[in-house]
N, C-alpha and C. Protein backbone atom coordinates (compact mmCIF):
# COMPACT_ATOMS: atom_id res chain seq x y z
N UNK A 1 44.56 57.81 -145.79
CA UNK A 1 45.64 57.34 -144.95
C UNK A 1 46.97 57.42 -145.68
N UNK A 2 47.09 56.94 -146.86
CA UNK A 2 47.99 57.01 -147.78
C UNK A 2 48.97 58.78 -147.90
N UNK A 3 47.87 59.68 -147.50
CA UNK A 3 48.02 61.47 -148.05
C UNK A 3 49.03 61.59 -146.69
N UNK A 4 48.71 60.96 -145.43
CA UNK A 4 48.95 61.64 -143.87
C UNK A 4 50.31 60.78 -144.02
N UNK A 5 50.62 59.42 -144.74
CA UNK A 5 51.74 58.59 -144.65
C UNK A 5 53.14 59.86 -145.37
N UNK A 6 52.45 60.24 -146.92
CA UNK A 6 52.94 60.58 -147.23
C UNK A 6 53.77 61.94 -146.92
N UNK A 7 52.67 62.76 -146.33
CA UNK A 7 53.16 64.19 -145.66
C UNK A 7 53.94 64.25 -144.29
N UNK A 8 53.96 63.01 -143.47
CA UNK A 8 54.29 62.83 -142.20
C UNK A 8 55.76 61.79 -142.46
N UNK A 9 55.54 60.62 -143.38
CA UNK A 9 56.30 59.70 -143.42
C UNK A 9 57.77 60.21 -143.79
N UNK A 10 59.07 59.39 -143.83
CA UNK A 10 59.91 59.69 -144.21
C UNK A 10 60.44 60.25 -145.83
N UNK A 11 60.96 60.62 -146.10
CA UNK A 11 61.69 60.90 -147.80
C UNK A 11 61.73 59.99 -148.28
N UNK A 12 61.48 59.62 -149.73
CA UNK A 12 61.65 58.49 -150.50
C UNK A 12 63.25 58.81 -151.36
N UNK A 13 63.27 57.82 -152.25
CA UNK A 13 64.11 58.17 -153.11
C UNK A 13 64.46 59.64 -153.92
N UNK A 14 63.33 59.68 -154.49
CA UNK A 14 63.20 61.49 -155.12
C UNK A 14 62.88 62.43 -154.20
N UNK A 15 62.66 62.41 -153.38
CA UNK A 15 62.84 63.74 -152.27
C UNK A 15 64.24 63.78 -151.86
N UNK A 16 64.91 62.59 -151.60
CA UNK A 16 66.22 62.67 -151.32
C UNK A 16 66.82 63.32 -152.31
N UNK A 17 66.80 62.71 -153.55
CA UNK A 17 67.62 63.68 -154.70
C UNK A 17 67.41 65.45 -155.11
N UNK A 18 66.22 65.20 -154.87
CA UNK A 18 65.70 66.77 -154.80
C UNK A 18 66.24 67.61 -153.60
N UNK A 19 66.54 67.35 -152.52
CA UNK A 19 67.06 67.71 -151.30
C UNK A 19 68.50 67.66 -151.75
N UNK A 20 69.16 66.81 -152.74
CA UNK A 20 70.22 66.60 -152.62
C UNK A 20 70.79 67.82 -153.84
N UNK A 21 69.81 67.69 -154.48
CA UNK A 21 69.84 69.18 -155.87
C UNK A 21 70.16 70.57 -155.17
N UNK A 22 69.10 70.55 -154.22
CA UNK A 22 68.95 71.80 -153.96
C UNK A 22 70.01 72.36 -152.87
N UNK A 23 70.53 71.78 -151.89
CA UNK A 23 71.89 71.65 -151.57
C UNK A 23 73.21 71.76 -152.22
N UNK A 24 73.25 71.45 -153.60
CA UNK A 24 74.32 71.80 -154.38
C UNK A 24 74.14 73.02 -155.18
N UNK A 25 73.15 73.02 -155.34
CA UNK A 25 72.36 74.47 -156.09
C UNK A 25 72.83 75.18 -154.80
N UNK A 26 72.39 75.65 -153.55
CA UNK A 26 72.66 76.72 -152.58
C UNK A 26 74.41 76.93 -152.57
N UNK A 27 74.83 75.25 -151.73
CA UNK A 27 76.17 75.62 -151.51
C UNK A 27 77.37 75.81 -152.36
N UNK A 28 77.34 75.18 -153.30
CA UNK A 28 78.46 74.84 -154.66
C UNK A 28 79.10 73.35 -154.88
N UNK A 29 79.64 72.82 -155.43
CA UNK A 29 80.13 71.87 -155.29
C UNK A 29 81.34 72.21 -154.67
N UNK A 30 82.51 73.36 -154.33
CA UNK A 30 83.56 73.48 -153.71
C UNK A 30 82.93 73.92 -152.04
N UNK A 31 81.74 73.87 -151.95
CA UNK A 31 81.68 74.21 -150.63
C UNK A 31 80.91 72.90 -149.28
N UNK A 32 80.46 72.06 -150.40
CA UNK A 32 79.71 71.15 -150.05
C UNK A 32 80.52 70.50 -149.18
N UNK A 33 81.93 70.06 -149.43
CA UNK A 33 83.13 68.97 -148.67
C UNK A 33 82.79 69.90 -147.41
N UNK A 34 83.27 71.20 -147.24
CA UNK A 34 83.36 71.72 -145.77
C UNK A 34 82.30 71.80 -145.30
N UNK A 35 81.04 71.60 -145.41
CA UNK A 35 79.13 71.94 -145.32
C UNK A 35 79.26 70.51 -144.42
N UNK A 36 79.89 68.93 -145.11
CA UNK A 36 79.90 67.95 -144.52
C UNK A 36 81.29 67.80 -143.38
N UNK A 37 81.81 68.45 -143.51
CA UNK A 37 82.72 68.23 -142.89
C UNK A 37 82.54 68.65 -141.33
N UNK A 38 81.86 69.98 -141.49
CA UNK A 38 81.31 70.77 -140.60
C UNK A 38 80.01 70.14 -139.77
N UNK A 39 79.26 69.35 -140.54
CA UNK A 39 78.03 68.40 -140.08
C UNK A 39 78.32 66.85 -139.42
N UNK A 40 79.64 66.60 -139.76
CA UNK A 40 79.84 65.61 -139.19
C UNK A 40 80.76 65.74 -137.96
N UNK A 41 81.50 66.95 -138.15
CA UNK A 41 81.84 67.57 -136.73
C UNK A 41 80.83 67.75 -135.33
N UNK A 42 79.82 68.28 -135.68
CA UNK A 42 78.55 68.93 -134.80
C UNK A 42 78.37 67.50 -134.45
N UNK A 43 78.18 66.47 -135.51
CA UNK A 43 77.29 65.28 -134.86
C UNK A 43 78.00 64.18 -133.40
N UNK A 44 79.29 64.56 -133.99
CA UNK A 44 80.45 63.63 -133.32
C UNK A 44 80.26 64.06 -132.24
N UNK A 45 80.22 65.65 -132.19
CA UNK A 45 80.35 66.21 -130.70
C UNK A 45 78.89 66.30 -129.84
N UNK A 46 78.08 65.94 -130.87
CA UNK A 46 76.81 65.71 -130.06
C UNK A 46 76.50 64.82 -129.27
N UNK A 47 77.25 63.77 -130.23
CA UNK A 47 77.12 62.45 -129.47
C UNK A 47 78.04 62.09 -128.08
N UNK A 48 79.23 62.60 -128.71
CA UNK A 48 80.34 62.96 -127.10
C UNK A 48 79.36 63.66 -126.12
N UNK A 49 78.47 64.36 -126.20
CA UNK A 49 78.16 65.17 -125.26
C UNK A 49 77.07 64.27 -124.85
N UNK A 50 76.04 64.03 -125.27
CA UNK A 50 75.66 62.87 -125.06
C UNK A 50 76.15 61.68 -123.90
N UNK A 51 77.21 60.80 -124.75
CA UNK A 51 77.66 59.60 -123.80
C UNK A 51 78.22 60.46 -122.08
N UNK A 52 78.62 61.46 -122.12
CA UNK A 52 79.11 62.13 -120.67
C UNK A 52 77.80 62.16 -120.00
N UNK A 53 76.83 62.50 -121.19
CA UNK A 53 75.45 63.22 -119.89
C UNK A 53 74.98 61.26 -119.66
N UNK A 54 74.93 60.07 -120.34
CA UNK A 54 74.05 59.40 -119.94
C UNK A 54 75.38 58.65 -119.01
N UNK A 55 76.17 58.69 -119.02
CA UNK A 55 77.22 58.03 -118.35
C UNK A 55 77.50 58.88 -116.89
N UNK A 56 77.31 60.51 -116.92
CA UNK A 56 77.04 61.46 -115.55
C UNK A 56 75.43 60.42 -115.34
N UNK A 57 74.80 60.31 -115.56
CA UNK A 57 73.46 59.97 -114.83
C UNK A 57 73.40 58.28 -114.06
N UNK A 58 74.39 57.63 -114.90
CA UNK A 58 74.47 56.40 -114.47
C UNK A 58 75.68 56.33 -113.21
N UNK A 59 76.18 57.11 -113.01
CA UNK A 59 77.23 57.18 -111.98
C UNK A 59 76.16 58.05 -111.25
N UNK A 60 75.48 58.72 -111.27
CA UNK A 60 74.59 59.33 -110.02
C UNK A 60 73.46 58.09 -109.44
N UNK A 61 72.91 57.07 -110.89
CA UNK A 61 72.13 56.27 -110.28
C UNK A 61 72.59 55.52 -109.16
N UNK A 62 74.02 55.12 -109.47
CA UNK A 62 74.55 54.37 -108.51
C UNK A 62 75.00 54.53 -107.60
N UNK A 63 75.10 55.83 -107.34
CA UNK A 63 75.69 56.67 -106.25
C UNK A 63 74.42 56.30 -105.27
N UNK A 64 73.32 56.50 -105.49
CA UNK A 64 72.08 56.62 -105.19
C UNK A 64 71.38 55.30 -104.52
N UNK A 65 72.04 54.52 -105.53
CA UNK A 65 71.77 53.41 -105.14
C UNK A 65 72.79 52.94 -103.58
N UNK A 66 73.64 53.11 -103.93
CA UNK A 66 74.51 52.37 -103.07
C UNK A 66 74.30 53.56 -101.42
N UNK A 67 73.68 55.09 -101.62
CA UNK A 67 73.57 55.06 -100.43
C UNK A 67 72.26 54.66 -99.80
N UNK A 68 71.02 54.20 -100.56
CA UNK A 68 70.07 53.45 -100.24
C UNK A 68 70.17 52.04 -99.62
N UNK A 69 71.25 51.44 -99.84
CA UNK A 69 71.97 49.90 -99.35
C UNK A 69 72.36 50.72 -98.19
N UNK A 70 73.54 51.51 -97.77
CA UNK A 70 73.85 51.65 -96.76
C UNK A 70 72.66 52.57 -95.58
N UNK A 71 71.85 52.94 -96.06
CA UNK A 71 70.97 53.68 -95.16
C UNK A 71 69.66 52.57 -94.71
N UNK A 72 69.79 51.37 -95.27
CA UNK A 72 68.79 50.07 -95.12
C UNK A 72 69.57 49.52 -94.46
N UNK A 73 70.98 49.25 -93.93
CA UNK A 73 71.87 48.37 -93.14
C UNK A 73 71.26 48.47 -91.58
């Protein structure tokens, strides 16, 4: 149980650093700022894209709703 935790479970401390090695090893240390800069761009806009789609669905629920009230009158 311990083997399936480990291969499935999250990164510990030293996988993080090792992940974090090997990332500076690929990109450089002058390239790393724009690598994050660029990753925290994507995420921002993921999430923007995101709040439109669950905020489009909640204005359709209610749309939905409210012509179910008027078609029960």
């Amino acid at each position: 149980m311990i083997y399936i935790n480990m291969l499935f479970g999250l990164p510990g401390g030293s996988e993080m650093l090792l992940i974090a090695f090997v990332v500076l090893l690929l990109f450089g240390g002058k390239k790393l700022p724009e690598l994050m800069k660029g990753l925290g761009k994507g995420i921002r806009e993921f999430n923007n894209a995101k709040a439109n789609i669950e905020s489009e669905v909640k204005e359709s629920m209610k749309e939905i709703d409210d012509n179910e009230v008027r078609t029960n009158r």
